[in-house]
PDB file of N, CA and C in Angstrom:
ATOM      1  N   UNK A   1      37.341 -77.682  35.178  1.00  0.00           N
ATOM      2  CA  UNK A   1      38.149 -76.507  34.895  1.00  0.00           C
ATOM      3  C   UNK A   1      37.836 -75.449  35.949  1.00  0.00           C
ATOM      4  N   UNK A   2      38.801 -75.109  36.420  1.00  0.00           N
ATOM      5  CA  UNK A   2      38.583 -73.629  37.497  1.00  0.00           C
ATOM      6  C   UNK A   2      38.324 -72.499  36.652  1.00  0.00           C
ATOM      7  N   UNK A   3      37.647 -71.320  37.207  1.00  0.00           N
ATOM      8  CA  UNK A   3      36.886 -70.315  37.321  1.00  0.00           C
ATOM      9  C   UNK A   3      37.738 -69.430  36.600  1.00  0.00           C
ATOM     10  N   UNK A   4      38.922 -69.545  36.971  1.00  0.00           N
ATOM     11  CA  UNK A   4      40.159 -68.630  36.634  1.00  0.00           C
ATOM     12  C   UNK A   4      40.961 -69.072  35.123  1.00  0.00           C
ATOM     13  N   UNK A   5      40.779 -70.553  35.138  1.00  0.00           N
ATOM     14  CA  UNK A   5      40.620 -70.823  33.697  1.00  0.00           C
ATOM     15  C   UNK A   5      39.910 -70.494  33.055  1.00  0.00           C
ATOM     16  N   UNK A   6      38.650 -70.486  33.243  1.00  0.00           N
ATOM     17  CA  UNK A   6      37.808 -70.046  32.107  1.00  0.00           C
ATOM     18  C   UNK A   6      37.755 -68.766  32.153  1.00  0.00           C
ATOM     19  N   UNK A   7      38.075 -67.808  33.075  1.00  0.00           N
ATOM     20  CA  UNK A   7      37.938 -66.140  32.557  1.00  0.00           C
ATOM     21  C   UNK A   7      39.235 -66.083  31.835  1.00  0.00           C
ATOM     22  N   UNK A   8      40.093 -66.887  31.526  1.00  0.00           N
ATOM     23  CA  UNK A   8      41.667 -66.369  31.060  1.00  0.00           C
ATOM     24  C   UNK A   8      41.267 -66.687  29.554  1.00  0.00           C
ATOM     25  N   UNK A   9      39.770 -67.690  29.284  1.00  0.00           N
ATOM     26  CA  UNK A   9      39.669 -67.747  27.690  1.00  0.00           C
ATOM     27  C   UNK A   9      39.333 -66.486  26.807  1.00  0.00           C
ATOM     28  N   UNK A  10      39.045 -65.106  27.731  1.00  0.00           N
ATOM     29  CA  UNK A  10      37.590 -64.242  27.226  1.00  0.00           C
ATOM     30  C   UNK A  10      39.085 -63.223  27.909  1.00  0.00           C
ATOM     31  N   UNK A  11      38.987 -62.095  26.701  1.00  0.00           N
ATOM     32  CA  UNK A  11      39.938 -61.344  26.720  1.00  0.00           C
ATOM     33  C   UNK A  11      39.541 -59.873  25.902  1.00  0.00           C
ATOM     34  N   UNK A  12      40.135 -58.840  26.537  1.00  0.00           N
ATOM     35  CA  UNK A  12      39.397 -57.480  25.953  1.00  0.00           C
ATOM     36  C   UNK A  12      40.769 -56.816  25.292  1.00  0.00           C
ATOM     37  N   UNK A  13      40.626 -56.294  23.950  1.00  0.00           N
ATOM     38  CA  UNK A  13      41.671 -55.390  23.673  1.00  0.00           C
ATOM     39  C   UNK A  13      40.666 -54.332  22.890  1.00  0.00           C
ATOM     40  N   UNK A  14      41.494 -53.300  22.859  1.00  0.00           N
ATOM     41  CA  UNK A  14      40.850 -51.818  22.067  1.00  0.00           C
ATOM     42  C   UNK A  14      40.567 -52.046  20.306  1.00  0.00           C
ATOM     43  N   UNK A  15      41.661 -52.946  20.031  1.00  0.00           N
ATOM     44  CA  UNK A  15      41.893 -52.906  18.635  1.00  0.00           C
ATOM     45  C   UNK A  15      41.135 -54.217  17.845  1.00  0.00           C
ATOM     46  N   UNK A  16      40.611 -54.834  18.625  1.00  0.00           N
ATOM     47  CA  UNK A  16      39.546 -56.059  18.533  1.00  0.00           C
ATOM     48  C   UNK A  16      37.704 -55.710  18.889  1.00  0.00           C
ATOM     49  N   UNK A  17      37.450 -55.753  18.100  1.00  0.00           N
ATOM     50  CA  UNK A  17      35.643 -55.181  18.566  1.00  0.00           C
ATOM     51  C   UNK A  17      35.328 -53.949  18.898  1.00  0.00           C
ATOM     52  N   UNK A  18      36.387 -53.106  19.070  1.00  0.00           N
ATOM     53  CA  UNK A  18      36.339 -51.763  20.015  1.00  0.00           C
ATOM     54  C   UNK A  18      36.351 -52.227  21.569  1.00  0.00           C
ATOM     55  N   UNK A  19      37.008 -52.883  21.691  1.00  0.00           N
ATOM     56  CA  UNK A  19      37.518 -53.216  23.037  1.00  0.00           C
ATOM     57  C   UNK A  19      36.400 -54.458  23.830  1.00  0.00           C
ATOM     58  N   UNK A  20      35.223 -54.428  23.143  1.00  0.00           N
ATOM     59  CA  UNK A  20      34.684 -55.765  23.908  1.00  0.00           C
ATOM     60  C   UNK A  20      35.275 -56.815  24.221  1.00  0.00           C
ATOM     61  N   UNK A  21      34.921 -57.488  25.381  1.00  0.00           N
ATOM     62  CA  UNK A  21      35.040 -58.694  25.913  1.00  0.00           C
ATOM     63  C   UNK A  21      34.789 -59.780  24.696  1.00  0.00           C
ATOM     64  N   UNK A  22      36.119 -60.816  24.287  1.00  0.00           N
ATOM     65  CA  UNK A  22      35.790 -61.539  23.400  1.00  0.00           C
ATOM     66  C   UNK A  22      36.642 -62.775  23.528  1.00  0.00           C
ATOM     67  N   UNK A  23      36.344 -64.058  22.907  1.00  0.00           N
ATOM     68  CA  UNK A  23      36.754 -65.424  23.588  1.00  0.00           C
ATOM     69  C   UNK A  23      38.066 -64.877  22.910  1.00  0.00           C
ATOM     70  N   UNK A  24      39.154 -65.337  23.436  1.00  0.00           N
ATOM     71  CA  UNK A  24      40.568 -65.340  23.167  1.00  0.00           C
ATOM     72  C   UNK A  24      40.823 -65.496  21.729  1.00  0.00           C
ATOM     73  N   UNK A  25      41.581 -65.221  20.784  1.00  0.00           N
ATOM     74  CA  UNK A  25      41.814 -65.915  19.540  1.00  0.00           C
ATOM     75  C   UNK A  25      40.708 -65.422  18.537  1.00  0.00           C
ATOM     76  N   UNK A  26      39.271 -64.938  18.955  1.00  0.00           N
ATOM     77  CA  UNK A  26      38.997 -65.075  17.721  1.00  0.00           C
ATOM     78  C   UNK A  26      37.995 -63.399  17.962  1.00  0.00           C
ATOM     79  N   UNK A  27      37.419 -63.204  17.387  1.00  0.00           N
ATOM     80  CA  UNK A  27      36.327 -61.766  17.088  1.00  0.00           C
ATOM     81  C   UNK A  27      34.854 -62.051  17.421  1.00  0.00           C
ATOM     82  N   UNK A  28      34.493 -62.924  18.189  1.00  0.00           N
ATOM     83  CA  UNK A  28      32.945 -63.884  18.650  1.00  0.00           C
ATOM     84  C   UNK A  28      33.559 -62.934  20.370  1.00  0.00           C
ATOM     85  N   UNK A  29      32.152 -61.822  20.732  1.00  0.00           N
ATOM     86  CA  UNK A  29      32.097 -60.954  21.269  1.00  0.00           C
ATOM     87  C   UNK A  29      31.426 -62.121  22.258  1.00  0.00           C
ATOM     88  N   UNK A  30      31.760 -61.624  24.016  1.00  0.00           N
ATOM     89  CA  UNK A  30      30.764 -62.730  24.683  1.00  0.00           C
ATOM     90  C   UNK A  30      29.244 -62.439  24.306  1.00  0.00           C
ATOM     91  N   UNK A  31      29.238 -60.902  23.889  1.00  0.00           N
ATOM     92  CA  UNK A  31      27.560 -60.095  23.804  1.00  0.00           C
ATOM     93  C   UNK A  31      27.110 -61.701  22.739  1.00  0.00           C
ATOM     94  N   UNK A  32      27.432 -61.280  21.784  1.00  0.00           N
ATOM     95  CA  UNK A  32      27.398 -62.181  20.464  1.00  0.00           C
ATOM     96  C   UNK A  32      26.690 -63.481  20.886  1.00  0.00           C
ATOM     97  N   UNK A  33      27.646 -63.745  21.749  1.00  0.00           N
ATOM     98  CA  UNK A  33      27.243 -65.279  22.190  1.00  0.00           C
ATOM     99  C   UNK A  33      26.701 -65.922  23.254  1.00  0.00           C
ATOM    100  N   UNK A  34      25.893 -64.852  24.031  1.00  0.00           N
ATOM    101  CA  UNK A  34      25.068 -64.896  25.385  1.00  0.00           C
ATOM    102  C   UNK A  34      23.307 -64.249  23.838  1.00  0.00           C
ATOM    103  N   UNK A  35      24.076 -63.773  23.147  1.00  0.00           N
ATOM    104  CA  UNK A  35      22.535 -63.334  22.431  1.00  0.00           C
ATOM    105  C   UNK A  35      22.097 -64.521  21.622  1.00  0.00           C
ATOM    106  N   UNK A  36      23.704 -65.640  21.107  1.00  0.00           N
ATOM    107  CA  UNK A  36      22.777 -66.227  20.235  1.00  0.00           C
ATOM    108  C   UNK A  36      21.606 -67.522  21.326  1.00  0.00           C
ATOM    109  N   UNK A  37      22.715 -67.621  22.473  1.00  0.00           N
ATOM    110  CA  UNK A  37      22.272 -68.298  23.718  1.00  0.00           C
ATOM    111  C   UNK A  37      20.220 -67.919  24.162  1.00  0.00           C
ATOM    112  N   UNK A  38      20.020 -66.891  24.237  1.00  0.00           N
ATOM    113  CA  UNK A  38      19.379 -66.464  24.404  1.00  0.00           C
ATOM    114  C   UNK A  38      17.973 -66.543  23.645  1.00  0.00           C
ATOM    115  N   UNK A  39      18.281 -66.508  22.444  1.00  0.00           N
ATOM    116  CA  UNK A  39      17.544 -66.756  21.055  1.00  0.00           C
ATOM    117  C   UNK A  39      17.658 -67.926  21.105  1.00  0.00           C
ATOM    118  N   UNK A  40      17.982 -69.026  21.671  1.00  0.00           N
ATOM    119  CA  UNK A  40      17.594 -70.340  21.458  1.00  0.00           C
ATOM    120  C   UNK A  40      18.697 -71.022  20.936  1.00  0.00           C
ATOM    121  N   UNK A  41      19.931 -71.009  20.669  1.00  0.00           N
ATOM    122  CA  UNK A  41      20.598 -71.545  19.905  1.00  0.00           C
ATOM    123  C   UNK A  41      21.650 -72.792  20.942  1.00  0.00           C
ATOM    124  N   UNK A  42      21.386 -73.892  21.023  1.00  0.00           N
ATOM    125  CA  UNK A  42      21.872 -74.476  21.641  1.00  0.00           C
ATOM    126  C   UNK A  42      23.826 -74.205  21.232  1.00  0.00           C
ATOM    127  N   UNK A  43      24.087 -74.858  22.436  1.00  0.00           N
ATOM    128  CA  UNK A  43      25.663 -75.239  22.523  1.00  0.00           C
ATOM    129  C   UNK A  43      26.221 -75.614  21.630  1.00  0.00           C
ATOM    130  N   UNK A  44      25.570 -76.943  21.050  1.00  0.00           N
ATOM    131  CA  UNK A  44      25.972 -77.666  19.886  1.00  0.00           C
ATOM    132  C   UNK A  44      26.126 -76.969  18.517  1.00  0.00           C
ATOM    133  N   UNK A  45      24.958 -76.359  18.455  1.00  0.00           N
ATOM    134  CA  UNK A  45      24.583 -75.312  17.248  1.00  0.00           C
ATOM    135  C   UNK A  45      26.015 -74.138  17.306  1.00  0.00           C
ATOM    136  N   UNK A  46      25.936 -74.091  18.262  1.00  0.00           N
ATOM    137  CA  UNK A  46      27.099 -72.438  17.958  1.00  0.00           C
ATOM    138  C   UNK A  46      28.380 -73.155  17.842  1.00  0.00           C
ATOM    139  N   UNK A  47      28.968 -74.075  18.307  1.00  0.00           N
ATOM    140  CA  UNK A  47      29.898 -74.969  18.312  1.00  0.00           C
ATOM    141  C   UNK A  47      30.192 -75.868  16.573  1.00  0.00           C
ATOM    142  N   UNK A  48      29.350 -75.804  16.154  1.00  0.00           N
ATOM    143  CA  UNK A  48      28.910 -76.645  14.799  1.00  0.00           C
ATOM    144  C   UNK A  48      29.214 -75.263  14.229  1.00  0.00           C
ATOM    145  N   UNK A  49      28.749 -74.221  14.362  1.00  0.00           N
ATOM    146  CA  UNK A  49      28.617 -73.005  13.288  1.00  0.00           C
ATOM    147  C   UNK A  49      30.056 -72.301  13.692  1.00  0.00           C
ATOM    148  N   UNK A  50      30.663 -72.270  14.814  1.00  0.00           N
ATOM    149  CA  UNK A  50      32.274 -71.564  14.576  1.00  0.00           C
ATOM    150  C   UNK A  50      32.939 -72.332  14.737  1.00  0.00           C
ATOM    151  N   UNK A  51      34.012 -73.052  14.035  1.00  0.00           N
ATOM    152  CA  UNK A  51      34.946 -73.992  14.537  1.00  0.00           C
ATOM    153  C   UNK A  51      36.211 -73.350  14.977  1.00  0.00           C
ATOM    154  N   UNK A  52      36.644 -74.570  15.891  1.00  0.00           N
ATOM    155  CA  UNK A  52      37.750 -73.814  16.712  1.00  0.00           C
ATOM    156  C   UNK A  52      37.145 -73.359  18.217  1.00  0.00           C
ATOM    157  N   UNK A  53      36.025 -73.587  18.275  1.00  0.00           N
ATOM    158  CA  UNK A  53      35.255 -73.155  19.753  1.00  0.00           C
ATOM    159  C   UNK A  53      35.042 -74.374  20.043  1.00  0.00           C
ATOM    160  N   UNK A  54      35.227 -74.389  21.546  1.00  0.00           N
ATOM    161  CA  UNK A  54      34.624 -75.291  22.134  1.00  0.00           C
ATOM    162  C   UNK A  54      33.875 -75.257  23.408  1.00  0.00           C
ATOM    163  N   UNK A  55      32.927 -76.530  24.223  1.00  0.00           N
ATOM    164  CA  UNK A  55      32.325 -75.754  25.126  1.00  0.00           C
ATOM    165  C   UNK A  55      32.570 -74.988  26.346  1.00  0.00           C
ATOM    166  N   UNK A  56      33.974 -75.089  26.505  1.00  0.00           N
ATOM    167  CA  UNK A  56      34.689 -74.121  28.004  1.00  0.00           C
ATOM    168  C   UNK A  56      34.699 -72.762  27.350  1.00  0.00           C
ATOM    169  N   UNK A  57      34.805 -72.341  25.959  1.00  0.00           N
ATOM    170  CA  UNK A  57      34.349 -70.972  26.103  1.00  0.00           C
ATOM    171  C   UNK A  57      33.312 -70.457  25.702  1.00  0.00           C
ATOM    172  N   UNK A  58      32.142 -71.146  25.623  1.00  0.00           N
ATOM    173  CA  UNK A  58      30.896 -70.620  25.578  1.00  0.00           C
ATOM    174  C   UNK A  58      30.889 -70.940  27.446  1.00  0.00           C
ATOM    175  N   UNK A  59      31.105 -71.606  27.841  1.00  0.00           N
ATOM    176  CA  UNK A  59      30.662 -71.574  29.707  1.00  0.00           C
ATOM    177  C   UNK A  59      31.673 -70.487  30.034  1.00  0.00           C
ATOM    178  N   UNK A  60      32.942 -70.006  29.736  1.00  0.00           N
ATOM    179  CA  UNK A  60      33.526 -69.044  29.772  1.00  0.00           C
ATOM    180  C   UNK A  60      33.130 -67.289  29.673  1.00  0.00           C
ATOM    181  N   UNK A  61      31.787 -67.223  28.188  1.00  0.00           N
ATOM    182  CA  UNK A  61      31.248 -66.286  28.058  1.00  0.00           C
ATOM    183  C   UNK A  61      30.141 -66.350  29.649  1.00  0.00           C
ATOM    184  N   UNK A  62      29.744 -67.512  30.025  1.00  0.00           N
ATOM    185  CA  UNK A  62      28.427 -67.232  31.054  1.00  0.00           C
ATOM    186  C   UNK A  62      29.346 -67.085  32.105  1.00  0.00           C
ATOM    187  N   UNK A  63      30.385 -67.806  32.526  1.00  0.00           N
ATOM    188  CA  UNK A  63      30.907 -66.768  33.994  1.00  0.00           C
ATOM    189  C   UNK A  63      31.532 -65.413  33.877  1.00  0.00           C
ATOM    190  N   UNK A  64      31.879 -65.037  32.292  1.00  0.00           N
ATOM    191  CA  UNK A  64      32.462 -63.983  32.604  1.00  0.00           C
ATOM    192  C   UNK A  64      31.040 -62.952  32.655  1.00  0.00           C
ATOM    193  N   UNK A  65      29.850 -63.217  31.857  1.00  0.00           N
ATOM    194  CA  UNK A  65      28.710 -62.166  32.294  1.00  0.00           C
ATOM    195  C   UNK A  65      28.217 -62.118  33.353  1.00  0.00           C
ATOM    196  N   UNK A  66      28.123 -63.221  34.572  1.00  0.00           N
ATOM    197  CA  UNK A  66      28.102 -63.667  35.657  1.00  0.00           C
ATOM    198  C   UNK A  66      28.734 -62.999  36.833  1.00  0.00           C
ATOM    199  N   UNK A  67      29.838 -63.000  36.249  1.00  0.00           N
ATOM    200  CA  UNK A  67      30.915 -62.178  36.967  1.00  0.00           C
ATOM    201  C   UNK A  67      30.889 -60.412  37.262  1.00  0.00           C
ATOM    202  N   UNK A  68      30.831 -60.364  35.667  1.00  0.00           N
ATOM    203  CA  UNK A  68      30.425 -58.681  35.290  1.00  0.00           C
ATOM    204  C   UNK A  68      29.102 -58.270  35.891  1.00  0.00           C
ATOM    205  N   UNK A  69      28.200 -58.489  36.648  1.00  0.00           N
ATOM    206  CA  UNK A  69      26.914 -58.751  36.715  1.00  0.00           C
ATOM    207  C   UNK A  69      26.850 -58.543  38.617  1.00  0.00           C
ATOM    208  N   UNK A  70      27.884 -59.035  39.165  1.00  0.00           N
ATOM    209  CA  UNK A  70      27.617 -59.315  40.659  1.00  0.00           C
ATOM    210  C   UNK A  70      27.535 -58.084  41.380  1.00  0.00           C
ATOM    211  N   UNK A  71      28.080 -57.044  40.973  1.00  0.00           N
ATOM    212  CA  UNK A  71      27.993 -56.024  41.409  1.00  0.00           C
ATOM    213  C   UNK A  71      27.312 -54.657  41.270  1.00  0.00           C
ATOM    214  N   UNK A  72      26.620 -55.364  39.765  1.00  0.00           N
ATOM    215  CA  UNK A  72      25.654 -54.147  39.777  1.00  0.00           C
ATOM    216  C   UNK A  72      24.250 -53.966  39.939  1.00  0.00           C
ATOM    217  N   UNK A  73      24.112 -52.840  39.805  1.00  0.00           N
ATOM    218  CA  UNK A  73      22.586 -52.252  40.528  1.00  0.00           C
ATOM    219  C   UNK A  73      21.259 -52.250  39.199  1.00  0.00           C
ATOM    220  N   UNK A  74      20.490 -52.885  39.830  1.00  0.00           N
ATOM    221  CA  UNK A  74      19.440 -52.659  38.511  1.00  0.00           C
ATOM    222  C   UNK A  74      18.466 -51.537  38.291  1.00  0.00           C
ATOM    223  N   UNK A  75      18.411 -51.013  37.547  1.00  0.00           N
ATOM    224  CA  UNK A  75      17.034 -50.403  37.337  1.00  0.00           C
ATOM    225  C   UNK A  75      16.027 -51.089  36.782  1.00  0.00           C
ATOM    226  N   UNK A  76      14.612 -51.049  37.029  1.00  0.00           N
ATOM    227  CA  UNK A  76      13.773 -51.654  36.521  1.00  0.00           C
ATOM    228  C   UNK A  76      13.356 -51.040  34.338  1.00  0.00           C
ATOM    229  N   UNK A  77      13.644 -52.026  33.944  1.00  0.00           N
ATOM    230  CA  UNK A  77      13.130 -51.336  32.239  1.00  0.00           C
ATOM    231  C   UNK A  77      11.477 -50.486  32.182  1.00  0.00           C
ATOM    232  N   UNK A  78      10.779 -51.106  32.857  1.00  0.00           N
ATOM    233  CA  UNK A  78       9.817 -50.780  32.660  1.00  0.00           C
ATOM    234  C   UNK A  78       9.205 -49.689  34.038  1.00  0.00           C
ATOM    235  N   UNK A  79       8.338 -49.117  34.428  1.00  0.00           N
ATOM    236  CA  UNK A  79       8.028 -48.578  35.646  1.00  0.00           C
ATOM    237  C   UNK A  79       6.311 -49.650  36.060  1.00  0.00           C
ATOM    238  N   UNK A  80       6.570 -50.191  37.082  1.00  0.00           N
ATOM    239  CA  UNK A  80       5.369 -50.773  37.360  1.00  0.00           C
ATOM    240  C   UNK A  80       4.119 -49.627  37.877  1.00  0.00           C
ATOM    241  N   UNK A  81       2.686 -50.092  37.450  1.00  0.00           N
ATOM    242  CA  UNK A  81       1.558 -49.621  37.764  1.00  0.00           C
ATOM    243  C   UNK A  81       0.843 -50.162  38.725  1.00  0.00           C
ATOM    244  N   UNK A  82       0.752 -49.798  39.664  1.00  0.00           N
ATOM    245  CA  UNK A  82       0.127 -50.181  40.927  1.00  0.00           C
ATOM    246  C   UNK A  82      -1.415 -50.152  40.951  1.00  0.00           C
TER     247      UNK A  82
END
């Protein structure tokens, strides 16, 4: 699947989430689903727990944070001690 397919799954409106980025069709925020990612929750698992998802838009949520991501600047969270 091209790149451009999968950002066309993940779609933002005002009147859905308060405008977050969310897979097409349904109210599963990409935040949502890069956090449950994060916490350990395999592919299978989140796939088993929402039906109607499948895995091009959970890889959909990682290029579109991927994407959102290339251009910005970090600050460090913490301040290092030298």
């Amino acid at each position: 699947m091209i790149e451009q397919e999968l950002l066309n799954r993940i779609t933002s409106n005002q009147k859905v989430m308060v405008g977050k980025p969310t897979i097409k069709g349904t109210r599963l925020t990409v935040e949502y689903i890069l956090n449950l990612l994060a916490h350990g929750a395999t592919v299978t698992e989140i796939l088993e727990e929402y039906e109607g998802l499948v895995e091009a838009d959970i890889r959909a949520c990682l290029l579109f944070a991927s994407r959102s991501l290339e251009s910005t600047i970090f600050m460090p969270l913490t301040a290092e001690i030298a």
